[in-house]
N, C-alpha and C. Protein backbone atom coordinates (compact mmCIF):
# COMPACT_ATOMS: atom_id res chain seq x y z
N UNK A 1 -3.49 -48.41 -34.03
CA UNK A 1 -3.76 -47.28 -33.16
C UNK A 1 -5.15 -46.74 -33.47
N UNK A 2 -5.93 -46.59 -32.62
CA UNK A 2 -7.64 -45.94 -32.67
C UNK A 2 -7.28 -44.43 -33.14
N UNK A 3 -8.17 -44.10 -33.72
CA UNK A 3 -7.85 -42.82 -33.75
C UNK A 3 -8.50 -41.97 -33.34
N UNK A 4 -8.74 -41.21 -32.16
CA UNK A 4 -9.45 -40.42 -31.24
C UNK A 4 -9.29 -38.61 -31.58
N UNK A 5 -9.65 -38.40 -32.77
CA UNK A 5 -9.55 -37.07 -32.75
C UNK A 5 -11.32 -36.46 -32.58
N UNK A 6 -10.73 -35.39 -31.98
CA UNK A 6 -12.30 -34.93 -31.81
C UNK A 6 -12.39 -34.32 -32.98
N UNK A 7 -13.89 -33.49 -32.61
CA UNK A 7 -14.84 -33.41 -33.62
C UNK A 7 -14.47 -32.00 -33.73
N UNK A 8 -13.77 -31.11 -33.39
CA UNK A 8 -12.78 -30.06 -33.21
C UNK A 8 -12.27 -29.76 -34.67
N UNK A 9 -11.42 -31.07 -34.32
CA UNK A 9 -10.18 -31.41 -35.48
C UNK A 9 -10.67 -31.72 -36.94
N UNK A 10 -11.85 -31.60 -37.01
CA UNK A 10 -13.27 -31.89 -38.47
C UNK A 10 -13.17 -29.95 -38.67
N UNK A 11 -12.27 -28.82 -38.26
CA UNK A 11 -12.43 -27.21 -38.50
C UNK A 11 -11.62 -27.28 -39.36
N UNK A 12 -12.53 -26.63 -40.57
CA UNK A 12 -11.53 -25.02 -41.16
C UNK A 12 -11.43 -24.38 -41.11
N UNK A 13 -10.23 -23.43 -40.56
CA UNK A 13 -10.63 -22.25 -40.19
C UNK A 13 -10.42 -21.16 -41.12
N UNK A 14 -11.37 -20.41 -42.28
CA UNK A 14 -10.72 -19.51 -43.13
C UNK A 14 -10.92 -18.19 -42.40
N UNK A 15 -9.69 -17.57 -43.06
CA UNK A 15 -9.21 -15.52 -42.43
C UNK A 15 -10.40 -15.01 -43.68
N UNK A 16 -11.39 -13.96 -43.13
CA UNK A 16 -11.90 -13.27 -44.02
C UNK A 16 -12.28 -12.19 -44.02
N UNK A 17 -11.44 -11.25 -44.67
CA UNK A 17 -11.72 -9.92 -45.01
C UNK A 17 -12.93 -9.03 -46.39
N UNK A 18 -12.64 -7.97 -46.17
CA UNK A 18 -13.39 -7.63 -47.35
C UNK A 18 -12.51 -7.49 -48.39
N UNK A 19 -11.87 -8.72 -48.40
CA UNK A 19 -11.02 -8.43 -50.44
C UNK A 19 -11.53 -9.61 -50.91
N UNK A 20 -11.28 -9.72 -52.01
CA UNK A 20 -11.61 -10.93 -53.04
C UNK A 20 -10.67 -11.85 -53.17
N UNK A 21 -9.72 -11.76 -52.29
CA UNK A 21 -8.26 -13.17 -52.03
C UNK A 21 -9.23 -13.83 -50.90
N UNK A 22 -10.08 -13.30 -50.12
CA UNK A 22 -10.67 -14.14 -48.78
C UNK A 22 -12.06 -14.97 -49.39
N UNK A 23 -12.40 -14.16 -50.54
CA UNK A 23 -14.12 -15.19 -50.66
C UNK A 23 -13.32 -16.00 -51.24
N UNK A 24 -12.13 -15.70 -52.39
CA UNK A 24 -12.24 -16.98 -53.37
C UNK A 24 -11.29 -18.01 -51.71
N UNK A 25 -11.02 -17.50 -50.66
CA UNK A 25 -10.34 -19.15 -50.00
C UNK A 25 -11.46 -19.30 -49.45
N UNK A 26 -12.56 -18.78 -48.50
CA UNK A 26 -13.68 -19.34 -48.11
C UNK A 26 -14.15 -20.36 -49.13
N UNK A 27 -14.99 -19.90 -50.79
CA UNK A 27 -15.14 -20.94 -51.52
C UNK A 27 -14.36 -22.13 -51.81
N UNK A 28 -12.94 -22.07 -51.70
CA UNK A 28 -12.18 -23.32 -51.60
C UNK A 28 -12.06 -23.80 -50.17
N UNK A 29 -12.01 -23.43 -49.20
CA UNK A 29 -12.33 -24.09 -48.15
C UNK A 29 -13.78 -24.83 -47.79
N UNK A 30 -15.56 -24.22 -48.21
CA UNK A 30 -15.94 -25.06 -48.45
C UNK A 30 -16.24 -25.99 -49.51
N UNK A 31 -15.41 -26.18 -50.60
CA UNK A 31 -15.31 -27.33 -51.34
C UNK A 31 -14.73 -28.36 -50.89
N UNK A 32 -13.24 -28.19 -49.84
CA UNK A 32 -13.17 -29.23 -48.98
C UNK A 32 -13.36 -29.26 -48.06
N UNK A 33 -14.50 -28.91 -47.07
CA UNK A 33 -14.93 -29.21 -46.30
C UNK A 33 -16.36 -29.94 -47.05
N UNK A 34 -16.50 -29.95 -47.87
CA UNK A 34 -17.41 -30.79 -48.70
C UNK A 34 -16.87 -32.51 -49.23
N UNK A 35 -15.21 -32.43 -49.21
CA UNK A 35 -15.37 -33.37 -49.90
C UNK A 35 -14.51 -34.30 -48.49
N UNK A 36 -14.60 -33.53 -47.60
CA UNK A 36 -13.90 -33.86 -46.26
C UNK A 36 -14.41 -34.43 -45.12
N UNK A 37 -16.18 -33.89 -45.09
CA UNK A 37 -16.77 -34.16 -43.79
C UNK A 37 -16.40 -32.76 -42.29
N UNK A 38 -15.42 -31.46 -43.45
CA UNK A 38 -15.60 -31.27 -41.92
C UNK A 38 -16.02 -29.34 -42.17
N UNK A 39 -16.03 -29.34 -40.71
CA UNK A 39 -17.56 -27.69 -40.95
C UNK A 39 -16.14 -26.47 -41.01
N UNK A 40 -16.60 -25.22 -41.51
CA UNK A 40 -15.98 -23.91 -41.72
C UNK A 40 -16.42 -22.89 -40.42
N UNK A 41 -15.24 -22.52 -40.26
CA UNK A 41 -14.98 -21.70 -39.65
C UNK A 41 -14.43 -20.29 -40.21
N UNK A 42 -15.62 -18.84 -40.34
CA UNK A 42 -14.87 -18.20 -41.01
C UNK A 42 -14.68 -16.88 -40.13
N UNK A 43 -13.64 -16.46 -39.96
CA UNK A 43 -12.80 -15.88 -39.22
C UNK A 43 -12.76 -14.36 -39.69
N UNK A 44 -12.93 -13.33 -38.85
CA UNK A 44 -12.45 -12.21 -39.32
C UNK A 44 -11.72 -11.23 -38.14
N UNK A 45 -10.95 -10.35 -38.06
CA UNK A 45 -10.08 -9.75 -37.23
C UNK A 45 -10.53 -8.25 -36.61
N UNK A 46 -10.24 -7.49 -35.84
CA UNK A 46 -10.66 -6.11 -35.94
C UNK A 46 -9.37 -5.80 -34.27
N UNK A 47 -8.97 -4.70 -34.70
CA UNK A 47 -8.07 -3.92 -33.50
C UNK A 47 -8.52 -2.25 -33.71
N UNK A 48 -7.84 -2.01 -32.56
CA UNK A 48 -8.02 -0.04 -32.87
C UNK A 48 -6.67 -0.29 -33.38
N UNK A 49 -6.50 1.01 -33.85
CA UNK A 49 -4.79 0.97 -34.71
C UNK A 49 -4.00 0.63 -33.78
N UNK A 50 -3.17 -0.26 -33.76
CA UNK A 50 -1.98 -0.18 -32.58
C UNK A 50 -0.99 1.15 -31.94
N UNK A 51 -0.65 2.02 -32.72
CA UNK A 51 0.01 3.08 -32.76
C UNK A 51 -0.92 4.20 -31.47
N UNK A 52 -2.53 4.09 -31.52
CA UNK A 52 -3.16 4.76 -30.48
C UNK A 52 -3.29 3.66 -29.36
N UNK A 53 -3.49 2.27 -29.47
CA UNK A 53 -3.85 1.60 -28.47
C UNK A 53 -2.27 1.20 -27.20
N UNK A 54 -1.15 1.36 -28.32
CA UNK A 54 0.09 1.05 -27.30
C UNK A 54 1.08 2.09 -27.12
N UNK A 55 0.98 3.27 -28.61
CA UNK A 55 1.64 4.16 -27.99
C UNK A 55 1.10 4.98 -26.60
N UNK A 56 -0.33 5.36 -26.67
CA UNK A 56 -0.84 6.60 -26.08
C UNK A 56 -2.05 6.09 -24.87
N UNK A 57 -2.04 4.73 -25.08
CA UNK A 57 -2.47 4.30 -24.11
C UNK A 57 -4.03 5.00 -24.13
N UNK A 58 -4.86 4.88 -25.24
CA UNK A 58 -5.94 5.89 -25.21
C UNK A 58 -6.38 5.59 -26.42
N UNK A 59 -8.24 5.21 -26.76
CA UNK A 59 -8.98 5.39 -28.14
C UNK A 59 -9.03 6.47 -28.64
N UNK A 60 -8.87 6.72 -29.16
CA UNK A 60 -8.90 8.36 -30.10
C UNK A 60 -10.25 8.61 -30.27
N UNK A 61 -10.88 9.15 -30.00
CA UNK A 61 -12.51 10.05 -30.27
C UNK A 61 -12.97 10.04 -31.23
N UNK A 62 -14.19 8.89 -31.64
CA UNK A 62 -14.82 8.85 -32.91
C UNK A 62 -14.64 7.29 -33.16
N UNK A 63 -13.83 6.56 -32.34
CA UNK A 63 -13.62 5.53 -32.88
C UNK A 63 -14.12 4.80 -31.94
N UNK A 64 -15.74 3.93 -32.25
CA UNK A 64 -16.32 3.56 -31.62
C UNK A 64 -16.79 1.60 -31.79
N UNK A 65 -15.87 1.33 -30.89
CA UNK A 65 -15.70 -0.28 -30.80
C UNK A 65 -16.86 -0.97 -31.18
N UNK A 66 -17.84 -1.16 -31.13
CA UNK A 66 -19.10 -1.63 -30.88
C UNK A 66 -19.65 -1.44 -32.63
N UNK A 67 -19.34 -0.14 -33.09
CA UNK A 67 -19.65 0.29 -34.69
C UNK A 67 -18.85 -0.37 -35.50
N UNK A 68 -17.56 -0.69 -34.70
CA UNK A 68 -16.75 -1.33 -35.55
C UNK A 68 -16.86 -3.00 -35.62
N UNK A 69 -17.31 -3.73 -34.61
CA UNK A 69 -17.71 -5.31 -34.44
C UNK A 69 -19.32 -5.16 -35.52
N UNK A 70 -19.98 -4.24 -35.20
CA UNK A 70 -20.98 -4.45 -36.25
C UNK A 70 -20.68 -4.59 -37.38
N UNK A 71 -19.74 -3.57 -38.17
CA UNK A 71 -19.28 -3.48 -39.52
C UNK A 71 -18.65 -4.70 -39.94
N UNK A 72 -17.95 -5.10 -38.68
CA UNK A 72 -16.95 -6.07 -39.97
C UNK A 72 -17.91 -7.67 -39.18
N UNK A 73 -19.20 -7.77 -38.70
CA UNK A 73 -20.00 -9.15 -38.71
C UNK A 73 -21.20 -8.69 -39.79
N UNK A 74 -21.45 -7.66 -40.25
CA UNK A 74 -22.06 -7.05 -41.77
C UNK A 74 -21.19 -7.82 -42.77
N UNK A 75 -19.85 -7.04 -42.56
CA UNK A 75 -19.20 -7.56 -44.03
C UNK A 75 -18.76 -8.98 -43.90
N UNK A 76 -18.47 -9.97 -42.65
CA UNK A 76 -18.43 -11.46 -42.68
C UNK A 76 -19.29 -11.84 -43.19
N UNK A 77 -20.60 -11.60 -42.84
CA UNK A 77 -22.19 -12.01 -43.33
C UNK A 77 -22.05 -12.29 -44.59
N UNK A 78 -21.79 -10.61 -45.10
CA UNK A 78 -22.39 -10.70 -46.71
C UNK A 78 -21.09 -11.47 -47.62
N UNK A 79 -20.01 -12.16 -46.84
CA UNK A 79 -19.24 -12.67 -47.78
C UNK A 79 -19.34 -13.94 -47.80
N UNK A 80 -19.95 -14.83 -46.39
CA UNK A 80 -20.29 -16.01 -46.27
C UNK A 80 -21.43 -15.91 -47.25
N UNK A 81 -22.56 -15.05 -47.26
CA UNK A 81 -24.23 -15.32 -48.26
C UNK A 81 -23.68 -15.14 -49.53
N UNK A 82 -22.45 -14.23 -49.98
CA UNK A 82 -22.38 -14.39 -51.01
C UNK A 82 -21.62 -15.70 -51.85
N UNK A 83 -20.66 -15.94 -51.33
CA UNK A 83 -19.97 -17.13 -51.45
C UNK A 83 -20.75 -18.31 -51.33
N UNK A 84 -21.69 -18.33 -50.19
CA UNK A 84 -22.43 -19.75 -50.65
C UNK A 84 -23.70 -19.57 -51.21
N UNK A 85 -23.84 -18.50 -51.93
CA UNK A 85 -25.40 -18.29 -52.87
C UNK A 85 -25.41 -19.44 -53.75
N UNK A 86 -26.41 -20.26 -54.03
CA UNK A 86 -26.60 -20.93 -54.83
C UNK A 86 -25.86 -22.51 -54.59
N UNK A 87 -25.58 -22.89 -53.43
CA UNK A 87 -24.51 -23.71 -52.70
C UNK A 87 -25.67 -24.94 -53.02
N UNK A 88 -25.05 -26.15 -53.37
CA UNK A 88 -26.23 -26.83 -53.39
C UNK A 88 -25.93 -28.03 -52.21
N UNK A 89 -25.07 -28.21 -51.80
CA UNK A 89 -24.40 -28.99 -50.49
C UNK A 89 -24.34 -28.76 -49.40
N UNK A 90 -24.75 -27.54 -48.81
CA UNK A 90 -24.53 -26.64 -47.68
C UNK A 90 -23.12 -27.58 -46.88
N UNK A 91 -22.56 -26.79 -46.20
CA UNK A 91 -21.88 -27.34 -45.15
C UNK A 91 -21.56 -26.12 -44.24
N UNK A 92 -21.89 -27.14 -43.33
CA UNK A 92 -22.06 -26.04 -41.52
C UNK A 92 -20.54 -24.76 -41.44
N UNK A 93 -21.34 -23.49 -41.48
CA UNK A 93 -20.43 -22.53 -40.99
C UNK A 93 -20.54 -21.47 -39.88
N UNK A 94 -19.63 -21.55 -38.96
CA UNK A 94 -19.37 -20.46 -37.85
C UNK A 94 -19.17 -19.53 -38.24
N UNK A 95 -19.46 -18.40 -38.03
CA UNK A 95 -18.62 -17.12 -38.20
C UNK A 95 -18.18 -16.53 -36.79
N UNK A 96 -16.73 -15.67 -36.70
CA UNK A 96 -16.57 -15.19 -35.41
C UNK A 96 -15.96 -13.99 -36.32
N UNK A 97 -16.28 -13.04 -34.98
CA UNK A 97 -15.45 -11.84 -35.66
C UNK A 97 -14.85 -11.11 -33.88
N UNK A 98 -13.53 -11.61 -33.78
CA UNK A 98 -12.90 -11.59 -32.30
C UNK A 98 -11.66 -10.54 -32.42
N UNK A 99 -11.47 -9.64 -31.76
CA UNK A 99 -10.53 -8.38 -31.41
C UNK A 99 -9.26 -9.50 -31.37
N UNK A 100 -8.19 -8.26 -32.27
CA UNK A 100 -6.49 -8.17 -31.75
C UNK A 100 -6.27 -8.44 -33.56
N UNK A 101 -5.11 -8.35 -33.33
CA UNK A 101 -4.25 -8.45 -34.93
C UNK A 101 -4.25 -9.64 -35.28
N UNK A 102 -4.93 -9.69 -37.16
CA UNK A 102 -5.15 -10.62 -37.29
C UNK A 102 -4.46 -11.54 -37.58
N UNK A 103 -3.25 -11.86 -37.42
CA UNK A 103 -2.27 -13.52 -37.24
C UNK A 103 -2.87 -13.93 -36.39
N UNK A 104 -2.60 -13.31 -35.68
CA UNK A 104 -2.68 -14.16 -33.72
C UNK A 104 -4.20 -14.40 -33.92
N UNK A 105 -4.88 -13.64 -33.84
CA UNK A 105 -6.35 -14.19 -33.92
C UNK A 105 -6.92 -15.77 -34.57
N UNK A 106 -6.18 -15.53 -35.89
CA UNK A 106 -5.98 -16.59 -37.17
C UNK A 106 -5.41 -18.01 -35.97
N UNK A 107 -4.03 -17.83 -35.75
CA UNK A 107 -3.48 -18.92 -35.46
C UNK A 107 -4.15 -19.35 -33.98
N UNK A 108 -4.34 -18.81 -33.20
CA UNK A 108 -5.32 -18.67 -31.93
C UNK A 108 -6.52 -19.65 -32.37
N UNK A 109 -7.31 -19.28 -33.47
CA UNK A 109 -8.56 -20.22 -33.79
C UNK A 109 -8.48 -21.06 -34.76
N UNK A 110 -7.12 -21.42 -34.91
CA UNK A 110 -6.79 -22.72 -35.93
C UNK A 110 -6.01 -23.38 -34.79
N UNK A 111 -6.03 -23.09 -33.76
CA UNK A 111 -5.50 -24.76 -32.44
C UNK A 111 -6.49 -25.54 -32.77
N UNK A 112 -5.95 -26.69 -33.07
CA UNK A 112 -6.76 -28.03 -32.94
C UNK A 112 -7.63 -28.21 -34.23
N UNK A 113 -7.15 -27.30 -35.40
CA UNK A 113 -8.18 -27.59 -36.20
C UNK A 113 -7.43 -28.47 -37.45
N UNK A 114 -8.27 -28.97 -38.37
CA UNK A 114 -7.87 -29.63 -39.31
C UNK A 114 -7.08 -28.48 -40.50
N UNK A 115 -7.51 -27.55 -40.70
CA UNK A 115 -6.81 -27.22 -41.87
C UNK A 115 -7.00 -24.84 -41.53
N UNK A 116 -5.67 -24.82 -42.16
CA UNK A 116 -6.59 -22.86 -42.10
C UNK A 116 -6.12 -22.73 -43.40
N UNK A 117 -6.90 -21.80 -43.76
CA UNK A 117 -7.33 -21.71 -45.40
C UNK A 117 -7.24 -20.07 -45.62
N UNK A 118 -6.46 -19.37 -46.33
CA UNK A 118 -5.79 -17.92 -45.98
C UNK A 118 -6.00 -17.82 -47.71
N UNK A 119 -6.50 -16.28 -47.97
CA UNK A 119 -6.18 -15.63 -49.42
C UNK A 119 -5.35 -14.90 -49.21
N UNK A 120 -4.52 -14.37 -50.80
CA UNK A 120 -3.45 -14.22 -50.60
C UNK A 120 -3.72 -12.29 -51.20
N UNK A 121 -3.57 -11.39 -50.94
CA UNK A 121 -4.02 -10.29 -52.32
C UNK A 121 -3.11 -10.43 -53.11
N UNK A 122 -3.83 -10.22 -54.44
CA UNK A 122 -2.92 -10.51 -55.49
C UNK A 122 -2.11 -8.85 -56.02
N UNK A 123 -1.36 -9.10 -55.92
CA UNK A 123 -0.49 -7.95 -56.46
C UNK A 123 0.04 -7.46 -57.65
N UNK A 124 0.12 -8.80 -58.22
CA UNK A 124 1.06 -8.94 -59.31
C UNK A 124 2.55 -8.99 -59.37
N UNK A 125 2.79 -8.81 -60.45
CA UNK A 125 4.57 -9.03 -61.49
C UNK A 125 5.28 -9.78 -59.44
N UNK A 126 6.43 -8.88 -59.17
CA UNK A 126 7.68 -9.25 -58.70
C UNK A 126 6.21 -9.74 -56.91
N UNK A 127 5.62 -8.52 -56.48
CA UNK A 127 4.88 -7.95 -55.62
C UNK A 127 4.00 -9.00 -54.92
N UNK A 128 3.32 -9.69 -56.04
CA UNK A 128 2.33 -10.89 -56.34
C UNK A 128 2.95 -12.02 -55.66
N UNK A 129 4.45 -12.41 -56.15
CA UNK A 129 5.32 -13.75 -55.91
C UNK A 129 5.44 -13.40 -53.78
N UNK A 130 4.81 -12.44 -53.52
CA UNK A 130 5.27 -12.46 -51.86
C UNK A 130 4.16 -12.68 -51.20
N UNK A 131 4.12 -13.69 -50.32
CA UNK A 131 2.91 -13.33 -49.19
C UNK A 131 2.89 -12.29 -48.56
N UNK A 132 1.67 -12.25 -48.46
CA UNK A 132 1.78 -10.48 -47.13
C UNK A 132 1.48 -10.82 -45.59
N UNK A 133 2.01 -10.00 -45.42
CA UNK A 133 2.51 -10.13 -43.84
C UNK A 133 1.25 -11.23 -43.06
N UNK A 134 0.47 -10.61 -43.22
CA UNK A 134 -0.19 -12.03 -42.06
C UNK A 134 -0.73 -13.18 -42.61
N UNK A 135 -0.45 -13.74 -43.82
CA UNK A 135 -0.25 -14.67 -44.37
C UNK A 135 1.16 -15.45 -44.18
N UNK A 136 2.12 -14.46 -44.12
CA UNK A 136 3.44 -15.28 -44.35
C UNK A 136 3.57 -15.48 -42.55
N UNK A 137 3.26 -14.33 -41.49
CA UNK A 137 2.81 -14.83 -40.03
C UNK A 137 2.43 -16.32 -39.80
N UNK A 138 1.35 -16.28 -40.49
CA UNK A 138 0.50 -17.97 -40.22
C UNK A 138 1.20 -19.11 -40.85
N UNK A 139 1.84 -18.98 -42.16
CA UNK A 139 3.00 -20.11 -42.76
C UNK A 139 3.39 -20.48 -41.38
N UNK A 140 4.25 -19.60 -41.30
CA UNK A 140 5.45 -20.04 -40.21
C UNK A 140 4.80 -20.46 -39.15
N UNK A 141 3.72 -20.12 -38.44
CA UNK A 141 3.67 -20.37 -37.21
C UNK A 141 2.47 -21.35 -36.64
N UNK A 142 2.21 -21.24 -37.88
CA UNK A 142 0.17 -22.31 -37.67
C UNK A 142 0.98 -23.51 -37.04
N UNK A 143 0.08 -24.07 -36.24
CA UNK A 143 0.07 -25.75 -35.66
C UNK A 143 -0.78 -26.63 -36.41
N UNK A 144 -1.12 -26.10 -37.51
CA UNK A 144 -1.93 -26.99 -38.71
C UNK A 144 -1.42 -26.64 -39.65
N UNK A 145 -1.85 -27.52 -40.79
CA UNK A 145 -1.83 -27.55 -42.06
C UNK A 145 -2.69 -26.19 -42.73
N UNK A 146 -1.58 -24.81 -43.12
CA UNK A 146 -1.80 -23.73 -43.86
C UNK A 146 -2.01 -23.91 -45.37
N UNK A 147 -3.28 -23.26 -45.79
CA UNK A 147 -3.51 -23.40 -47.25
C UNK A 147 -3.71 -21.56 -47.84
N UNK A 148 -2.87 -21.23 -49.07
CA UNK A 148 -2.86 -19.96 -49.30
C UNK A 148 -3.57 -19.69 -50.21
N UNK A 149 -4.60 -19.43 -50.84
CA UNK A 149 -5.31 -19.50 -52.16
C UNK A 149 -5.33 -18.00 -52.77
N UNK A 150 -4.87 -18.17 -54.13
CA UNK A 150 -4.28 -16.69 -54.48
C UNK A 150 -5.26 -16.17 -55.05
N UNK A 151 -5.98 -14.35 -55.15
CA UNK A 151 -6.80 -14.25 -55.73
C UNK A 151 -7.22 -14.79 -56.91
């Protein structure tokens, strides 16, 4: 059988926030996308709170969409430059930073990709042993191969 996968299916897609469970999976996602051949995709989420956007049907005053896509493609930035400071392999990375809650977002831009690559926050003792919610979201529901990397 040929094997016809596109060049799509060469994505990782890592979730990245501003905690330190998301650089250390970005850095393990590009180590294998280093030893893989295929490019990073690093992902970050942003909604208004749900509670104003579906109870009340209304943004609450002060909360300004546009300030908020800046902030969190600031803090994608500085976690991709920091994570690959000193990178001596480069390998090709996207960044997107796309509205709605971040599972759906996550599993939405891991169709068709080779691998999604998720940190976990570390909690500790009993707390630690649980994924958190939109980690344990993407387990269950990814159409790829989920990787959890714990702080």
């Amino acid at each position: 059988m040929i094997d016809q996968k596109r060049e799509e299916d060469h994505r990782i897609v890592v979730g990245v926030d501003d905690s330190a469970g998301s650089a250390q999976a970005l850095r393990w996602a590009l180590a294998h996308a280093r030893l893989t051949g295929a490019t990073v995709e690093a992902v970050t989420a942003w909604q208004v709170p749900p509670m104003y956007a579906y109870t009340y049907g209304w943004t609450p005053t002060g909360i300004d969409d546009a300030a908020v896509v800046k902030y969190a493609e600031k803090t994608l930035a500085e976690t991709v430059a920091q994570v690959r400071s000193g990178e001596e392999h480069p390998v090709p990375v996207a960044t997107h930073v796309l509205e709605g809650p971040a599972a759906q977002v996550l599993l939405d831009a891991a169709k068709g990709a080779q691998l999604m690559v998720l940190g976990s926050r570390g909690q500790g003792a009993f707390a630690g042993m649980l994924l958190g919610s939109v980690s344990q979201h993407c387990v269950q529901h990814a159409t790829c191969p989920t990787v959890i990397i714990p702080e």
